[in-house]
PDB file of N, CA and C in Angstrom:
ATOM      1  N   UNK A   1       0.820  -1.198   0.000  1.00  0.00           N
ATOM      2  CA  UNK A   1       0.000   0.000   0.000  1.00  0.00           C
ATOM      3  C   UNK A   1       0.860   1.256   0.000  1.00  0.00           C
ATOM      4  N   UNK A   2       1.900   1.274   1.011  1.00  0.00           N
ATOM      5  CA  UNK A   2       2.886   2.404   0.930  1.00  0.00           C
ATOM      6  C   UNK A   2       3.304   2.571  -0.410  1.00  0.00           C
ATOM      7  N   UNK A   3       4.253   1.639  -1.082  1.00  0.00           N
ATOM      8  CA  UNK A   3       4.600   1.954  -2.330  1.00  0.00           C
ATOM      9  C   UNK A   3       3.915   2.102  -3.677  1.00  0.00           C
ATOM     10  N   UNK A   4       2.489   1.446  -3.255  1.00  0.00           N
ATOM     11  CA  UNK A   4       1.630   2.221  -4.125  1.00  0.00           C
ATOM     12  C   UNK A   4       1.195   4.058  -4.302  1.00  0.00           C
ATOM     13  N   UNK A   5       1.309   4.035  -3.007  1.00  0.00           N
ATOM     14  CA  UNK A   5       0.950   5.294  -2.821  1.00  0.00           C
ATOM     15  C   UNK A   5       2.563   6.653  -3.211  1.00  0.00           C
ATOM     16  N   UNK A   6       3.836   5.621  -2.876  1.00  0.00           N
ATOM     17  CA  UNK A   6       4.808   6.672  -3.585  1.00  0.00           C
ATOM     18  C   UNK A   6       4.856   6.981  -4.925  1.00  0.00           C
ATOM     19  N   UNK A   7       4.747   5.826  -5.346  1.00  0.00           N
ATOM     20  CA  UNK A   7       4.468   5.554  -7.019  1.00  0.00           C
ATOM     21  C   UNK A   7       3.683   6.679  -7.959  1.00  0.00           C
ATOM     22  N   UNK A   8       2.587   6.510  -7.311  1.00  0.00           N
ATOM     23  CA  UNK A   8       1.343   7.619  -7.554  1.00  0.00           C
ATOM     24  C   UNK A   8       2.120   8.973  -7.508  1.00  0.00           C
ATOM     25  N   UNK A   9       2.636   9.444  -6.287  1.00  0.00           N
ATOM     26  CA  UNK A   9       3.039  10.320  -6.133  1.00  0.00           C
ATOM     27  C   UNK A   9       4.098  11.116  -6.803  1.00  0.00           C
ATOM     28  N   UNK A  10       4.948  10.219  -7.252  1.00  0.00           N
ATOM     29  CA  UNK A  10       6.404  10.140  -8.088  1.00  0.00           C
ATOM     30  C   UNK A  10       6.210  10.117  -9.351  1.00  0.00           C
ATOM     31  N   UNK A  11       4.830   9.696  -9.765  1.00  0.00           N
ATOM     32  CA  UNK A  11       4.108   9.703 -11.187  1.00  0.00           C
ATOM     33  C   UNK A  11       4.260  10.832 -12.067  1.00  0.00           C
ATOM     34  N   UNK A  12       4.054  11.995 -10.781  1.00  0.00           N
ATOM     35  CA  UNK A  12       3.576  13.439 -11.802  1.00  0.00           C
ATOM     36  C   UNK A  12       4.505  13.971 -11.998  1.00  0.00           C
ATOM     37  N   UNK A  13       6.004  13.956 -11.450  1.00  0.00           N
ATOM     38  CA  UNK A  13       7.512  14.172 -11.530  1.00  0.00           C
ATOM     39  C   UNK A  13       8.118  13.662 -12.336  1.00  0.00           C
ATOM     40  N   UNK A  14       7.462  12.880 -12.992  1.00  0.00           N
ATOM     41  CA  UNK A  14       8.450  11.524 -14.563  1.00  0.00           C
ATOM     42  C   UNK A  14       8.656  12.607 -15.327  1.00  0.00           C
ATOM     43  N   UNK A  15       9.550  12.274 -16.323  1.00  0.00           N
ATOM     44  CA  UNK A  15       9.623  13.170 -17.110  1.00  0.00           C
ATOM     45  C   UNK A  15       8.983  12.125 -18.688  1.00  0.00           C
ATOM     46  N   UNK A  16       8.055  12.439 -19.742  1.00  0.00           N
ATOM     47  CA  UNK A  16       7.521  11.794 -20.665  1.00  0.00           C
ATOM     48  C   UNK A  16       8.840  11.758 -21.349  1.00  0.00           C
ATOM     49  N   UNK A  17       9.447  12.661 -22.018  1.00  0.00           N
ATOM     50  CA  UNK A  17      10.439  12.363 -22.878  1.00  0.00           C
ATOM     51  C   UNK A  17      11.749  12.048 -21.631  1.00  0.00           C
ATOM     52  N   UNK A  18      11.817  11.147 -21.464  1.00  0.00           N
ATOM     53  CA  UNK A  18      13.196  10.253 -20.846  1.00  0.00           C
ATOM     54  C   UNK A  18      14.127  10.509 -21.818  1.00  0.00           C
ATOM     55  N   UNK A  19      15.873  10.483 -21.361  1.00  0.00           N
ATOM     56  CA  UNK A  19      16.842  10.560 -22.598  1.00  0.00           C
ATOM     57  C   UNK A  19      16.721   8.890 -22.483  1.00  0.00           C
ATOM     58  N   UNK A  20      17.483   8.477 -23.758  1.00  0.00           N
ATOM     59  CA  UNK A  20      17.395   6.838 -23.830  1.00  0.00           C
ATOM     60  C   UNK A  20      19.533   7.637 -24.326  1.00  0.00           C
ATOM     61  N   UNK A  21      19.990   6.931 -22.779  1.00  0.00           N
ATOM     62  CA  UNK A  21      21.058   6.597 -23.071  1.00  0.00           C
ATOM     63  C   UNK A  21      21.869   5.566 -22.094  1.00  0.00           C
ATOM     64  N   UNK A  22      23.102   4.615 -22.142  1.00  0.00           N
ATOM     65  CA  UNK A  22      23.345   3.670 -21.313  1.00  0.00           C
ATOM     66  C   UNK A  22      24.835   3.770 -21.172  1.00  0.00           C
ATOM     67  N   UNK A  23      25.091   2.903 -19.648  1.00  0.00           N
ATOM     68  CA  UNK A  23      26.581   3.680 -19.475  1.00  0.00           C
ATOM     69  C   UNK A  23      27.310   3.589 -20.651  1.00  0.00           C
ATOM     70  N   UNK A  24      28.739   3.880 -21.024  1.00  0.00           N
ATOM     71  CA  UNK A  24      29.418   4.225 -21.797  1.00  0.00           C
ATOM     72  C   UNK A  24      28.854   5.122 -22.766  1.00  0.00           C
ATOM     73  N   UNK A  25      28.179   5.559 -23.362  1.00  0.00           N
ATOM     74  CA  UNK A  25      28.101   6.623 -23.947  1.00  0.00           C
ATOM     75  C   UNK A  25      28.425   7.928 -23.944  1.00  0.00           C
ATOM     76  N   UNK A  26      28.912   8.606 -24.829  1.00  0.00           N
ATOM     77  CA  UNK A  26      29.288   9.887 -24.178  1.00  0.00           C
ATOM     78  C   UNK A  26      28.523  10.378 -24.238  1.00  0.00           C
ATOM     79  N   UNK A  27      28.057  11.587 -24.032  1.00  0.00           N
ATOM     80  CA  UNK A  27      26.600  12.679 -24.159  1.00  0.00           C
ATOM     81  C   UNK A  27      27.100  13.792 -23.603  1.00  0.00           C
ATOM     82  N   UNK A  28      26.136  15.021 -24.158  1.00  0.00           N
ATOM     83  CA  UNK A  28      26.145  16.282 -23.995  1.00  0.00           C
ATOM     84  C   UNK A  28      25.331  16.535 -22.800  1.00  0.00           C
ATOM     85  N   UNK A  29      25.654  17.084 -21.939  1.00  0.00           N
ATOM     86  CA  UNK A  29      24.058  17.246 -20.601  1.00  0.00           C
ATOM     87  C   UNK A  29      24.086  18.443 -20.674  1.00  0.00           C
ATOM     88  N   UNK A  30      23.110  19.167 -21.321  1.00  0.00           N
ATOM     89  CA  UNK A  30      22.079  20.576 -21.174  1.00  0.00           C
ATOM     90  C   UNK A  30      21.700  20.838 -19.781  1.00  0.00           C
ATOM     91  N   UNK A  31      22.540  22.006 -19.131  1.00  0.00           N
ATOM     92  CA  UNK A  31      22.281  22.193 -18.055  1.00  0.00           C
ATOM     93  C   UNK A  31      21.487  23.560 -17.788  1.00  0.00           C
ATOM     94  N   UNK A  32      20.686  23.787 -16.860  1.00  0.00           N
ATOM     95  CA  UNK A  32      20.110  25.115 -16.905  1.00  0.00           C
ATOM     96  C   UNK A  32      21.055  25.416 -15.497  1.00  0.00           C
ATOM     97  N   UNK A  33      21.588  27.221 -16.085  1.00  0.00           N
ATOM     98  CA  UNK A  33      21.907  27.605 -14.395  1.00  0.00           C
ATOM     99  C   UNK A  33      22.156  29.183 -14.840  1.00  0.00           C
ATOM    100  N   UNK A  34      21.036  29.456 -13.450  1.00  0.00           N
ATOM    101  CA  UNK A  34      20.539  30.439 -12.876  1.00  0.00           C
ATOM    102  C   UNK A  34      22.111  31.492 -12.462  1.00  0.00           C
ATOM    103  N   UNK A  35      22.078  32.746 -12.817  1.00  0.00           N
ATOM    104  CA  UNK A  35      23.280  33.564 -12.636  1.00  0.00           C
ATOM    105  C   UNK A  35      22.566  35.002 -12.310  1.00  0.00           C
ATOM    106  N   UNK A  36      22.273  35.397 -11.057  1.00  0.00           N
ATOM    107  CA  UNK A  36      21.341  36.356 -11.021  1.00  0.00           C
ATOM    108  C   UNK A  36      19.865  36.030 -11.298  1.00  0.00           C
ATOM    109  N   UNK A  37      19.709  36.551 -11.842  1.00  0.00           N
ATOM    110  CA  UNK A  37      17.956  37.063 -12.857  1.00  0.00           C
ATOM    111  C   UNK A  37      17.997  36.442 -13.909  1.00  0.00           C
ATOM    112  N   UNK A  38      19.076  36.124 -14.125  1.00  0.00           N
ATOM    113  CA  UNK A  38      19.384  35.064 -15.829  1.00  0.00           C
ATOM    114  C   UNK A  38      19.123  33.631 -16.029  1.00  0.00           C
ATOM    115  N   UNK A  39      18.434  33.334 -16.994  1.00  0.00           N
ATOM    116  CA  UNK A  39      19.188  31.802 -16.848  1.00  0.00           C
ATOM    117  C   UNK A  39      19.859  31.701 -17.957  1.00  0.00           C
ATOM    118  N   UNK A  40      20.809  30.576 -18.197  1.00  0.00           N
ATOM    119  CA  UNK A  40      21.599  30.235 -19.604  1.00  0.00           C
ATOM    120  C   UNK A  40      21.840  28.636 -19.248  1.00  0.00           C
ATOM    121  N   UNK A  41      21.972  28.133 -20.265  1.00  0.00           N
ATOM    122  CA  UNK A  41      22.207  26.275 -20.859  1.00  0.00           C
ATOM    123  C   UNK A  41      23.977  26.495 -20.458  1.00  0.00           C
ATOM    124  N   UNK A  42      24.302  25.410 -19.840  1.00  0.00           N
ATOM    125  CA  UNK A  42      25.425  25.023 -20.128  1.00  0.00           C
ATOM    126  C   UNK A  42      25.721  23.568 -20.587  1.00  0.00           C
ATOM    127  N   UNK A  43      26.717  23.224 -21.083  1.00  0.00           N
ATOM    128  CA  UNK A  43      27.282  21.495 -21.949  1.00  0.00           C
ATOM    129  C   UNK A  43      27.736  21.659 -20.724  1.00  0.00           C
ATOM    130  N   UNK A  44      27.709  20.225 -20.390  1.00  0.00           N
ATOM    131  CA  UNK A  44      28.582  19.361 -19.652  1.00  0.00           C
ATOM    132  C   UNK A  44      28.949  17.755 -20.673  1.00  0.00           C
ATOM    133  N   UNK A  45      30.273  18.064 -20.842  1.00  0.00           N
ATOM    134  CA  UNK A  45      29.925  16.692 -21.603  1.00  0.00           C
ATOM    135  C   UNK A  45      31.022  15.822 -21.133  1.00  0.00           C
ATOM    136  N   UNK A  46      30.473  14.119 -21.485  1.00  0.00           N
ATOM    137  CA  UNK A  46      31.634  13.405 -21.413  1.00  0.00           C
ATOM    138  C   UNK A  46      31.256  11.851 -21.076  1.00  0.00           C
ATOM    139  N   UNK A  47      31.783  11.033 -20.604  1.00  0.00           N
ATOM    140  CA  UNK A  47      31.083   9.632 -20.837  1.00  0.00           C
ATOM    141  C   UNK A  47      30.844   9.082 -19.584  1.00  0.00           C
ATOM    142  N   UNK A  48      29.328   8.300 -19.652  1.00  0.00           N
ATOM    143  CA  UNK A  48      28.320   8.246 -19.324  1.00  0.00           C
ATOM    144  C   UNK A  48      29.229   6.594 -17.822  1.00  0.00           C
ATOM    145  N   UNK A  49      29.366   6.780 -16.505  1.00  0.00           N
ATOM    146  CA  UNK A  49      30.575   5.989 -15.943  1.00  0.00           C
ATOM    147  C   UNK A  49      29.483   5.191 -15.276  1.00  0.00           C
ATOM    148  N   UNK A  50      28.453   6.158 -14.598  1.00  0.00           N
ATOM    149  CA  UNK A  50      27.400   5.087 -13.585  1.00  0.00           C
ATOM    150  C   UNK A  50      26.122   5.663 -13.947  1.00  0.00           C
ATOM    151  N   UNK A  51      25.048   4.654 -13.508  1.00  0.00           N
ATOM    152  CA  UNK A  51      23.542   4.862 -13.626  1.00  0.00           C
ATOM    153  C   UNK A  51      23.106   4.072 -12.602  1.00  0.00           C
ATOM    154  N   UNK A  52      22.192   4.804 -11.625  1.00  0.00           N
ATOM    155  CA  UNK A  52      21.673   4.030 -10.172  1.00  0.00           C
ATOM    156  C   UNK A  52      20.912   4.523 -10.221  1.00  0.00           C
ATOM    157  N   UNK A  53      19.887   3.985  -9.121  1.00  0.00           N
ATOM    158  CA  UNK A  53      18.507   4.379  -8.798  1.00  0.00           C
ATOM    159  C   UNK A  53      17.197   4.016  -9.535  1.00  0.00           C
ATOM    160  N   UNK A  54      16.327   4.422  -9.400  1.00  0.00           N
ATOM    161  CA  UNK A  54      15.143   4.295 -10.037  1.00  0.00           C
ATOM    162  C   UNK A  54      13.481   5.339  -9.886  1.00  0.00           C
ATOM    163  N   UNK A  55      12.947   5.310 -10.652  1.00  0.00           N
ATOM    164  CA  UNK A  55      11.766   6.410 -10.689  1.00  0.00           C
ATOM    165  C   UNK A  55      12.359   7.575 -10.362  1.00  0.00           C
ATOM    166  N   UNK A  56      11.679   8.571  -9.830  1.00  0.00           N
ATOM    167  CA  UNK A  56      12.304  10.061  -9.432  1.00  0.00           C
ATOM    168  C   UNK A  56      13.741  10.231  -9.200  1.00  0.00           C
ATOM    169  N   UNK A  57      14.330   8.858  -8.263  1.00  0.00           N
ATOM    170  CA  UNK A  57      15.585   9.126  -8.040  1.00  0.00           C
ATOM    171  C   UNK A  57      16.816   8.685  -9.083  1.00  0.00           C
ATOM    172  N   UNK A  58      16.426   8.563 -10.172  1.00  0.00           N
ATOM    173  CA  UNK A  58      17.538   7.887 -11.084  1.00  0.00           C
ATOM    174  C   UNK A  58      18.469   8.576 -11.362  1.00  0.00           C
ATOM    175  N   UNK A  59      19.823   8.293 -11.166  1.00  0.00           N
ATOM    176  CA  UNK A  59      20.501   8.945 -11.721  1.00  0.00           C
ATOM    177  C   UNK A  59      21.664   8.837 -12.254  1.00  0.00           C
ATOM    178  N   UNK A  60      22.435   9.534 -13.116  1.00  0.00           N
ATOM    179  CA  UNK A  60      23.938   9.192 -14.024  1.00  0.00           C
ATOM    180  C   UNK A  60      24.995   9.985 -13.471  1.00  0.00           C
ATOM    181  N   UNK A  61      26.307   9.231 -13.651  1.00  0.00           N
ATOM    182  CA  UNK A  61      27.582  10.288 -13.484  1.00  0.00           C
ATOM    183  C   UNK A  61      28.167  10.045 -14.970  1.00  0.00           C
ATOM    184  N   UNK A  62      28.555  11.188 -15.168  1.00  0.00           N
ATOM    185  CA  UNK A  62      29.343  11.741 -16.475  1.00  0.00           C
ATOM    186  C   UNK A  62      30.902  12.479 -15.481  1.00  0.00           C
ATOM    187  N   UNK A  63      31.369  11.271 -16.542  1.00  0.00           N
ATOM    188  CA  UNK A  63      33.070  11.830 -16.541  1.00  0.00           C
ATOM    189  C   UNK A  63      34.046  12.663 -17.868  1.00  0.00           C
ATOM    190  N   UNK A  64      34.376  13.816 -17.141  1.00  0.00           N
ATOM    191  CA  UNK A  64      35.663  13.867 -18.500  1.00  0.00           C
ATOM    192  C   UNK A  64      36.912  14.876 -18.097  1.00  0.00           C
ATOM    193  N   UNK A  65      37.741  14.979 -18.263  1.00  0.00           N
ATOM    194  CA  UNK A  65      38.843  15.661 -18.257  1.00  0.00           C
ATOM    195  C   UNK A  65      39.024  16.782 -18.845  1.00  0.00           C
ATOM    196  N   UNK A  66      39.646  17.582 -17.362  1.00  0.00           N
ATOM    197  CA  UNK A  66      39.456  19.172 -17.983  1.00  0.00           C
ATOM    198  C   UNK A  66      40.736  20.074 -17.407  1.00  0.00           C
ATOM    199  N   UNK A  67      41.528  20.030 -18.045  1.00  0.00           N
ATOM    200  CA  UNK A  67      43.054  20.624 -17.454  1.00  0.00           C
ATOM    201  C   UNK A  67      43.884  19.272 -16.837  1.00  0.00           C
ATOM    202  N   UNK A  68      43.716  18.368 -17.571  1.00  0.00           N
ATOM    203  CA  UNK A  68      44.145  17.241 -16.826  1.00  0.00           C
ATOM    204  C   UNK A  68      43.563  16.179 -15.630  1.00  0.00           C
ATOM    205  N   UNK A  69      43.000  17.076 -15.351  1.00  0.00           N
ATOM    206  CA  UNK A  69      42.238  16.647 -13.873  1.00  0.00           C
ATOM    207  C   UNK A  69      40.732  15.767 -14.205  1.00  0.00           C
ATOM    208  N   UNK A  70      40.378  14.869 -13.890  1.00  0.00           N
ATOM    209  CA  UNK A  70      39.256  14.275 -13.663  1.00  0.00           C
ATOM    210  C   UNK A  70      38.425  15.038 -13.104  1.00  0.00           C
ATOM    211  N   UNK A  71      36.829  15.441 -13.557  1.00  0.00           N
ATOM    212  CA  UNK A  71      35.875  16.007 -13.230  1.00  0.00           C
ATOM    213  C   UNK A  71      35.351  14.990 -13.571  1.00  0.00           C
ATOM    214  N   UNK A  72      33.874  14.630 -12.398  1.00  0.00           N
ATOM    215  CA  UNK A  72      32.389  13.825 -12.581  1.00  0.00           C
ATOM    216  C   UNK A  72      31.587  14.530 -11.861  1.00  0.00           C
ATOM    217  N   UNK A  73      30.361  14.644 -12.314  1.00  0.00           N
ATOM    218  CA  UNK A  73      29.479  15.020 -11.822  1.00  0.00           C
ATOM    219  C   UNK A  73      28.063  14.253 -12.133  1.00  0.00           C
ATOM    220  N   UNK A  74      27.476  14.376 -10.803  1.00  0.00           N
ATOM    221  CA  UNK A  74      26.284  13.636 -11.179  1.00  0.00           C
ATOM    222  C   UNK A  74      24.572  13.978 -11.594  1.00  0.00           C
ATOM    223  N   UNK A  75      24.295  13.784 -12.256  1.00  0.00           N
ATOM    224  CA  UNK A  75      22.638  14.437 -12.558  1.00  0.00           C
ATOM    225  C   UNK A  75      21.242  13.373 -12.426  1.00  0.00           C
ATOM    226  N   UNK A  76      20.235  13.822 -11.606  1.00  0.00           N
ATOM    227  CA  UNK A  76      19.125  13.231 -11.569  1.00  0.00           C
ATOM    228  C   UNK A  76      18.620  13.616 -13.240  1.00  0.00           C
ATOM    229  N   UNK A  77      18.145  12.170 -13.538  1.00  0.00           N
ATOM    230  CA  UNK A  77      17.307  12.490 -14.909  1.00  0.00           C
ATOM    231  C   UNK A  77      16.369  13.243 -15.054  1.00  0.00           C
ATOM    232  N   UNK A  78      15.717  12.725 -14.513  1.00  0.00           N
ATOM    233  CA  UNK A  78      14.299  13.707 -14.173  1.00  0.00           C
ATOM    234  C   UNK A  78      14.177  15.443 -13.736  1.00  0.00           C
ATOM    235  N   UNK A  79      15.395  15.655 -13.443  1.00  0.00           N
ATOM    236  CA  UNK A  79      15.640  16.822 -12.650  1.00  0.00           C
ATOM    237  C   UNK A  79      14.803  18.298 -13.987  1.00  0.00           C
ATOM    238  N   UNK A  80      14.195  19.035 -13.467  1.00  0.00           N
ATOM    239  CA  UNK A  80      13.784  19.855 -14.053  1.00  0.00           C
ATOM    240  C   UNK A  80      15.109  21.099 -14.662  1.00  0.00           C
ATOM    241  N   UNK A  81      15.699  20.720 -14.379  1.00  0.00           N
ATOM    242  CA  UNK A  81      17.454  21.709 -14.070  1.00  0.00           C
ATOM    243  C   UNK A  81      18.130  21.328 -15.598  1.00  0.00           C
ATOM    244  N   UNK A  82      17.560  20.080 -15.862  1.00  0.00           N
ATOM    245  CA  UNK A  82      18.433  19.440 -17.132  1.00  0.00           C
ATOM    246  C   UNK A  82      17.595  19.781 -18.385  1.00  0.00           C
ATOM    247  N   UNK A  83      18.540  20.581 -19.272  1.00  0.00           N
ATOM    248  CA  UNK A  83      16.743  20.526 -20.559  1.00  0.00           C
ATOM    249  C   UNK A  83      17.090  19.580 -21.453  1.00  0.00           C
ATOM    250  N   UNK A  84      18.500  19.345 -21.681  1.00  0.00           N
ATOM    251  CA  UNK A  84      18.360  17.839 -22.437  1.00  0.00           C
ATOM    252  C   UNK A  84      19.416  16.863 -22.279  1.00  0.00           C
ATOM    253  N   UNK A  85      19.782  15.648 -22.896  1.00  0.00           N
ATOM    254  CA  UNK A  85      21.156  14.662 -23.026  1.00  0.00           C
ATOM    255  C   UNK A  85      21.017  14.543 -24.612  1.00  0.00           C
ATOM    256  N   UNK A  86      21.927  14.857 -25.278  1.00  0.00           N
ATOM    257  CA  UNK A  86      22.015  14.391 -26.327  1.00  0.00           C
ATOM    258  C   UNK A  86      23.651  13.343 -26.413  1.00  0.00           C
ATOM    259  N   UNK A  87      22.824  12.093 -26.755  1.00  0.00           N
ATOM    260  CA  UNK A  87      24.513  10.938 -27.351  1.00  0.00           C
ATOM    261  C   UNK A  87      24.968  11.183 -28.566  1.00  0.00           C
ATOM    262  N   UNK A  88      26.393  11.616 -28.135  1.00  0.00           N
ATOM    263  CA  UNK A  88      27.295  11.895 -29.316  1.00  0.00           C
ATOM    264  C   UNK A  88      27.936  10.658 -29.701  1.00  0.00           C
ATOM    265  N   UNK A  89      28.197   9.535 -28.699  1.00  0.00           N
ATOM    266  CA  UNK A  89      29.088   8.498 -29.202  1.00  0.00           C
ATOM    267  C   UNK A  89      28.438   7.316 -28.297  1.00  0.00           C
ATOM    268  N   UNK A  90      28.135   6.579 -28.690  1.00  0.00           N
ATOM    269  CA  UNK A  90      28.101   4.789 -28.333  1.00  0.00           C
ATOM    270  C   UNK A  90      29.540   4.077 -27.636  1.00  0.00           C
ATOM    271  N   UNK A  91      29.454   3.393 -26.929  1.00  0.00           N
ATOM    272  CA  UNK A  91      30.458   2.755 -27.024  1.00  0.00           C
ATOM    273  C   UNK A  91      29.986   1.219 -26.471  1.00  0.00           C
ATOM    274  N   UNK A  92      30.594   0.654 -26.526  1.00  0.00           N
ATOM    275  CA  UNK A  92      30.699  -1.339 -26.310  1.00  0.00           C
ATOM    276  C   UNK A  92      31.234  -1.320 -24.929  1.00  0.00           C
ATOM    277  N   UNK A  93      30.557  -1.259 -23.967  1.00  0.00           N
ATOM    278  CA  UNK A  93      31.520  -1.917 -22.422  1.00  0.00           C
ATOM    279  C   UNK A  93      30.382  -3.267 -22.337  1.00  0.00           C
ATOM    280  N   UNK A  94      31.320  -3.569 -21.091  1.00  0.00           N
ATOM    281  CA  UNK A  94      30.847  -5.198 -20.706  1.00  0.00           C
ATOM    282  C   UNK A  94      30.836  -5.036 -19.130  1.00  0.00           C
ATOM    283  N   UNK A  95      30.831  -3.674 -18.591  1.00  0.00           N
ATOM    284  CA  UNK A  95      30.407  -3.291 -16.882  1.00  0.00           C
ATOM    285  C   UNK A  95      29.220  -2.121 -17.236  1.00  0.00           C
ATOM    286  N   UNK A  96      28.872  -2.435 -16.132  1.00  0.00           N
ATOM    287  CA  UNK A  96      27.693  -1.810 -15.210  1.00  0.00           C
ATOM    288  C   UNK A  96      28.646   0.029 -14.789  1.00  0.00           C
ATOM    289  N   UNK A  97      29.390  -0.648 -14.134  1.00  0.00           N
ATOM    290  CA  UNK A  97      30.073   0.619 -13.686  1.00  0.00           C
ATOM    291  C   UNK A  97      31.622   0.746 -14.281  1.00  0.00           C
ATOM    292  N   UNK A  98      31.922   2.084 -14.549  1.00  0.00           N
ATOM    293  CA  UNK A  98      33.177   2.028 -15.479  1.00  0.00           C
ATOM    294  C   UNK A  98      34.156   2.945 -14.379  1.00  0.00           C
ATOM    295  N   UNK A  99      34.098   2.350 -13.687  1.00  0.00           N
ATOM    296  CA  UNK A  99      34.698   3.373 -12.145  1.00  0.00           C
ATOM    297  C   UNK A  99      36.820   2.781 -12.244  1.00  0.00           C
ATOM    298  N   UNK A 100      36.609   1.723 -13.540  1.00  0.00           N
ATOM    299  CA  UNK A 100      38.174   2.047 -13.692  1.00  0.00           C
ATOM    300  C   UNK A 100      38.779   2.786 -14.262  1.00  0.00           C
ATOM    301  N   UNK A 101      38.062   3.321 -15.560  1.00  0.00           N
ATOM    302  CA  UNK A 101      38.378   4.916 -15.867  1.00  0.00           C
ATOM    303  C   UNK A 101      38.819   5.523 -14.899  1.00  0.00           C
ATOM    304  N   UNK A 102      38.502   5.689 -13.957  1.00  0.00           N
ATOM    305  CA  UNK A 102      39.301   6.898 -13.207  1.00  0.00           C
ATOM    306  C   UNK A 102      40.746   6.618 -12.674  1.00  0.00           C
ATOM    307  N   UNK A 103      41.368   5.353 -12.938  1.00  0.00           N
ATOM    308  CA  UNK A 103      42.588   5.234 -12.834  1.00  0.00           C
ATOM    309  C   UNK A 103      43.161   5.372 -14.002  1.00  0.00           C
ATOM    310  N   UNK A 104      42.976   5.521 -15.579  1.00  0.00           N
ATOM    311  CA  UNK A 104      43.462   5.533 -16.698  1.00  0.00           C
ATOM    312  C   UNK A 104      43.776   6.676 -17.266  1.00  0.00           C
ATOM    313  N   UNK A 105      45.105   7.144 -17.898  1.00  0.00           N
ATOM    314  CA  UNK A 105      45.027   8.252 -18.353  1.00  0.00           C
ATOM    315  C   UNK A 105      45.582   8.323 -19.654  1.00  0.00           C
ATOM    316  N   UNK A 106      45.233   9.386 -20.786  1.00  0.00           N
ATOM    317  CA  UNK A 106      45.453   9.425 -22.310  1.00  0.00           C
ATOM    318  C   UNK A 106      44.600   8.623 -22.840  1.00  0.00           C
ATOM    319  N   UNK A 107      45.495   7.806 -23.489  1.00  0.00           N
ATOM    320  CA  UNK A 107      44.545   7.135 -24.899  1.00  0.00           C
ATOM    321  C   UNK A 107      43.713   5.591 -24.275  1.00  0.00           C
ATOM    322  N   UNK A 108      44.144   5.398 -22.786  1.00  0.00           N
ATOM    323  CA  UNK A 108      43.761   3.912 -21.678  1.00  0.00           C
ATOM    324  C   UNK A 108      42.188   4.141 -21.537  1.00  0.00           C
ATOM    325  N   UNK A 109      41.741   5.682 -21.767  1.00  0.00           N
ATOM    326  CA  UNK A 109      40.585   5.666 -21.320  1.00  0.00           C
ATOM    327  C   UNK A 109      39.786   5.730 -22.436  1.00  0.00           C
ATOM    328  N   UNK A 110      40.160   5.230 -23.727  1.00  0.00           N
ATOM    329  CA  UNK A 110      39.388   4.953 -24.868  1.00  0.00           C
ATOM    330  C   UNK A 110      38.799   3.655 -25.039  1.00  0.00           C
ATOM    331  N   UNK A 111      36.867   3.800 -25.157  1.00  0.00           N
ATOM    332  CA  UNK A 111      35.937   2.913 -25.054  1.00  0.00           C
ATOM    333  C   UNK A 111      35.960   2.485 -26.609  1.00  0.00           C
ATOM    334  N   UNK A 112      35.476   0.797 -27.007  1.00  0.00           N
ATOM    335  CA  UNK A 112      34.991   0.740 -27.995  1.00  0.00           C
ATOM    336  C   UNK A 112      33.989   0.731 -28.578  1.00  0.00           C
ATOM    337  N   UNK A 113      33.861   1.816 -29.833  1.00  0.00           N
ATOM    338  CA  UNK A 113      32.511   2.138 -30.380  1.00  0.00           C
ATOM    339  C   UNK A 113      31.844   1.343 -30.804  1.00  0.00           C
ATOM    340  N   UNK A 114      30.506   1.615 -30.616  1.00  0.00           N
ATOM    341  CA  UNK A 114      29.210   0.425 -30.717  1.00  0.00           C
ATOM    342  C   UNK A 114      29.026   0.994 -32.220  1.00  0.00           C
ATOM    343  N   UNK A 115      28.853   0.219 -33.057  1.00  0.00           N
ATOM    344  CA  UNK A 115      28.531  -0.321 -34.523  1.00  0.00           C
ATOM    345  C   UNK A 115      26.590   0.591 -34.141  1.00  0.00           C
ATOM    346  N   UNK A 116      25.730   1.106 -35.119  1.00  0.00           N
ATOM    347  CA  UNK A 116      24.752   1.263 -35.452  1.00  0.00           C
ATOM    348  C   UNK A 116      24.693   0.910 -36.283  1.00  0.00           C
ATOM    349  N   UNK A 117      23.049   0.237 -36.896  1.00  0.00           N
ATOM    350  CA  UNK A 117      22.841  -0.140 -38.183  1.00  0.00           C
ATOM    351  C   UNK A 117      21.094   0.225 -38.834  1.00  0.00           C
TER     352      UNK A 117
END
């Protein structure tokens, strides 16, 4: 009965257009952020390392390198904050979580691209 009743609740927070993307991919994340009175989109981009959770709480970390340094950050899908994900690149892993990337550096942290047809 409880989780019927979160369900319901968590219903009106879905977002209809979901991005359809899965770890390894790289993607663009459309960010909205507020600067004053302003708002403006920012890219965050880079490849797609973890995905946890479920309904309202789902969410991805995107990794990529920026002055050398490892940056991840993580985004709820659903989050009203995000206006879009667009996948720039596919890739072929065989984990769930790609949390060894973060020991690899240069060309070690190159995924192989998934074939479309």
């Amino acid at each position: 009965m409880n989780q019927k009743l979160m369900d319901l609740v968590e219903q009106s927070n879905l977002k209809e257009d979901k991005p359809q993307f899965e770890v390894g991919d790289t993607v663009d994340v459309h960010v909205r952020i507020l600067e004053g009175e302003k708002e403006r989109i920012q890219v965050f981009s880079g490849v797609v390392i973890a995905m946890s959770g479920s309904g309202t709480r789902e969410m991805f970390t995107v990794r990529r390198i920026v002055a050398g340094e490892g940056v991840e950050r993580k985004f709820a899908v659903h989050s009203p904050r995000i206006a879009k994900v667009e996948v720039t690149r596919s890739s072929y892993v065989r984990r769930a979580k790609l949390y060894f990337l973060r020991d690899r550096v240069g060309k070690a942290t190159r995924l192989k691209e998934r074939r479309t047809s």
